[in-house]
Protein backbone atom coordinates (compact mmCIF):
# COMPACT_ATOMS: atom_id res chain seq x y z
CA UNK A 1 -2.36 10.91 -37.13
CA UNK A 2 0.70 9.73 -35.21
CA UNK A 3 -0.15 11.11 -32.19
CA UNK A 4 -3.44 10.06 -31.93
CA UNK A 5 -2.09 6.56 -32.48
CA UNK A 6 0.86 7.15 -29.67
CA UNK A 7 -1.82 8.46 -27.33
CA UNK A 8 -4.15 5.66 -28.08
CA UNK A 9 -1.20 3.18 -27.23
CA UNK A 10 -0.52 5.25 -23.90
CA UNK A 11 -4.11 5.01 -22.94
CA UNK A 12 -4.34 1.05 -23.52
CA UNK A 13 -0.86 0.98 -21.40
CA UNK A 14 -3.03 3.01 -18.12
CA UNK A 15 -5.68 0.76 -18.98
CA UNK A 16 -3.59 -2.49 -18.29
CA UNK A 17 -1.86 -0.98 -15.50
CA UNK A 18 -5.23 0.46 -14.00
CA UNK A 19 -6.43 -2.93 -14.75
CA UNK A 20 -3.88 -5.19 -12.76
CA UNK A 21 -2.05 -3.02 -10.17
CA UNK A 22 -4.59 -2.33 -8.32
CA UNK A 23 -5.29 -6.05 -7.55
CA UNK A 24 -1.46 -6.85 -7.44
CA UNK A 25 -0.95 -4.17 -4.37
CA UNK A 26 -3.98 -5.81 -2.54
CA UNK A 27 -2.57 -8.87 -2.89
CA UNK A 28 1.26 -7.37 -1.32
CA UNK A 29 -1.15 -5.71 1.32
CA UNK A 30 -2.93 -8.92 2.16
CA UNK A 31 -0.08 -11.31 2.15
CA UNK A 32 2.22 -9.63 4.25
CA UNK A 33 -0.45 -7.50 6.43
CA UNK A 34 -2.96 -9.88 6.99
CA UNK A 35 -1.02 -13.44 6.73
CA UNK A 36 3.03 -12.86 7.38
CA UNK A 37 2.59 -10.71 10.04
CA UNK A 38 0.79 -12.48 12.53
CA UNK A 39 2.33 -16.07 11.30
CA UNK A 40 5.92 -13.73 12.31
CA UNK A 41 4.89 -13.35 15.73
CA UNK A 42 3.66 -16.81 16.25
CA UNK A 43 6.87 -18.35 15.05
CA UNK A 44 8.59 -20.34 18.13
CA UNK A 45 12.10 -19.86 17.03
CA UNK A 46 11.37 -16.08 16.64
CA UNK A 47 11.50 -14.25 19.43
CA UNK A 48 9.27 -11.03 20.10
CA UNK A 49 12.55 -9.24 19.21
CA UNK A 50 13.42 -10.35 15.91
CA UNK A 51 9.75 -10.60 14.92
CA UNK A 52 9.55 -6.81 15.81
CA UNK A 53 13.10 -5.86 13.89
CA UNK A 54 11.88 -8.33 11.05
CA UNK A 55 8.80 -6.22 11.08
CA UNK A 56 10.75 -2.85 10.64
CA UNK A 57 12.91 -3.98 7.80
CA UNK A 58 10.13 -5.51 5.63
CA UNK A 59 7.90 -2.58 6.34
CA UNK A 60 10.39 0.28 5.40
CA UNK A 61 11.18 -1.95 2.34
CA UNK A 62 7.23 -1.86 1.60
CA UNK A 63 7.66 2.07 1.69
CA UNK A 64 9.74 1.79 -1.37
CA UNK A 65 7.64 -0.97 -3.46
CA UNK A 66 4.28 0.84 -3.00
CA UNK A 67 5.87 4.80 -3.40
CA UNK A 68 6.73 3.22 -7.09
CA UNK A 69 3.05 1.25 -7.40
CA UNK A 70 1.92 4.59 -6.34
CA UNK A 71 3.65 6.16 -9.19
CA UNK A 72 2.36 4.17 -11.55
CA UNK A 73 -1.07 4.36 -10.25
CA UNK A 74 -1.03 8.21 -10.59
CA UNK A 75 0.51 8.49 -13.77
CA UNK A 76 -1.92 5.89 -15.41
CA UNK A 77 -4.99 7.77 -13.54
CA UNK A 78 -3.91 10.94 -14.59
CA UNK A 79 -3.25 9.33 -18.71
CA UNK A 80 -6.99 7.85 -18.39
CA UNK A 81 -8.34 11.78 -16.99
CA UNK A 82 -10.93 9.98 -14.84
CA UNK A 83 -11.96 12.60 -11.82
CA UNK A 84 -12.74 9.44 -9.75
CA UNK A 85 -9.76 7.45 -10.24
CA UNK A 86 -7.84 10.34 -9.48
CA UNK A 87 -9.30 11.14 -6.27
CA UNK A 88 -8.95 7.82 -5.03
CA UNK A 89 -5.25 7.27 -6.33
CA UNK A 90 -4.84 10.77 -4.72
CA UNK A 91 -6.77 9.28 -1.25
CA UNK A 92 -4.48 6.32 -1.47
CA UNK A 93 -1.45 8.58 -1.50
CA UNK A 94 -2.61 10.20 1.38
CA UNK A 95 -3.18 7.18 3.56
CA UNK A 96 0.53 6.04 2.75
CA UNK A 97 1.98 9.32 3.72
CA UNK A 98 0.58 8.69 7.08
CA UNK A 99 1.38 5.47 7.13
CA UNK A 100 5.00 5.92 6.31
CA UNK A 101 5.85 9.09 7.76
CA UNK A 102 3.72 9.05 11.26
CA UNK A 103 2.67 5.00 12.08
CA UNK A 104 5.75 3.15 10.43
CA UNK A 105 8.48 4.90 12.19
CA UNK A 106 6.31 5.55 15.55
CA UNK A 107 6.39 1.39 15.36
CA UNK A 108 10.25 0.69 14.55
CA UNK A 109 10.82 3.24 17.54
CA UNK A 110 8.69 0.58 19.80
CA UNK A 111 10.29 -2.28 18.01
CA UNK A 112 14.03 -0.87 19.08
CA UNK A 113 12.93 0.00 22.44
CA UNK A 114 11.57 -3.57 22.72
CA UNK A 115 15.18 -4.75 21.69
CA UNK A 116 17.06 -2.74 24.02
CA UNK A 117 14.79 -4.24 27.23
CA UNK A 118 12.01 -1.42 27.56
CA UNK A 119 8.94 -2.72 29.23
CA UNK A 120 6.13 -0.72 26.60
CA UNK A 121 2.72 0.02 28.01
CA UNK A 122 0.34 -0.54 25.30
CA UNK A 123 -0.40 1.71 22.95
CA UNK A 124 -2.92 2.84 19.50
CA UNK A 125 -0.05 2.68 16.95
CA UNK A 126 -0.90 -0.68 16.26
CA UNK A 127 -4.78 -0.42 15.78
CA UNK A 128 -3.49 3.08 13.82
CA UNK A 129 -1.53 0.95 11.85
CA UNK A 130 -4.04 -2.08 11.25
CA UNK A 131 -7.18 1.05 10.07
CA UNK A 132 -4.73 2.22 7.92
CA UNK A 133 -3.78 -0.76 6.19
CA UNK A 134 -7.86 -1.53 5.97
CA UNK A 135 -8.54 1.46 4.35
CA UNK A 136 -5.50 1.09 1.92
CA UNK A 137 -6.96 -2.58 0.70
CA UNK A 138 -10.41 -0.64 0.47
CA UNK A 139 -9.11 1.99 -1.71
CA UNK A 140 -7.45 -0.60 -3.43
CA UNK A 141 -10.22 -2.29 -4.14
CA UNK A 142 -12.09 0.82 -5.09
CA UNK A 143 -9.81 1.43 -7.33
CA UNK A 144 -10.20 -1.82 -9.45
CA UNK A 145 -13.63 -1.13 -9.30
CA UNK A 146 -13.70 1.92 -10.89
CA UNK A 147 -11.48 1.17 -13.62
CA UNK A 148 -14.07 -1.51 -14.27
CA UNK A 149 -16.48 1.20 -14.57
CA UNK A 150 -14.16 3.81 -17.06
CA UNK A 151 -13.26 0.43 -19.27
CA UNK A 152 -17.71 -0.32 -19.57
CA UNK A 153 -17.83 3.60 -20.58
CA UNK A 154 -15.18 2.64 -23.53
């Protein structure tokens, strides 16, 4: 009988978490993706330099912050056994590996080189970089979604 209890209790702890991370991370994606960012860059007393090294550091401290939302995610998706959640939580972990391990450090290269005087020709990293982030709030998304849909089947 206990254990029925403690797993009902672990179930209604993936349900909150299912229920509010989801929406939490978008909101971390969407306030420092889609509003610091470009606000960073338009700052006068920034210059393109610091903007770019400002970038690096809150980006590789970003790496940390969603590897542990990701953690959560997976371990309350995995609690819940929904197929669906799973695969997107799994997708999601995906995306951040590239993200993190290919775009991320490809751009704080570019951002040093820009520091030490390099004259960059353009290049994709950035709209690499700005898909990825896109599909991350769209999995994000998704995901809050479909929790919706495994709390109606309660």
């Amino acid at each position: 009988m206990a254990t029925g209890n403690g797993r009902e209790k672990v179930v209604s702890v993936a349900h909150t978490v299912l229920g509010v991370l989801p929406w939490l991370w978008l909101g971390i994606v969407i306030g420092i993706s889609v509003i610091e960012t470009p606000i960073r860059f338009r700052t006068p007393p920034i210059t393109r330099d610091g903007a770019a090294m400002l970038g690096v550091a809150i980006f590789h401290t970003l790496a940390y912050v969603e590897l542990v939302l990701l953690i959560l995610a997976m371990g309350a998706a995995l609690v819940l056994r929904s197929r669906w959640l799973l695969v997107l939580v799994a997708v999601l972990g995906f995306v951040l590996a590239l993200e993190h391990t290919i775009v991320v450090p490809m751009l704080a290269i570019r951002a040093q080189l820009l520091v030490q005087g390099a004259q960059l020709e353009p290049s994709s990293v950035h709209a690499w970089a700005t898909v990825l982030e896109a599909v991350k709030m769209c999995i994000l998304a998704a995901i809050g979604i479909q929790h919706r849909r495994v709390c109606a089947q309660r």
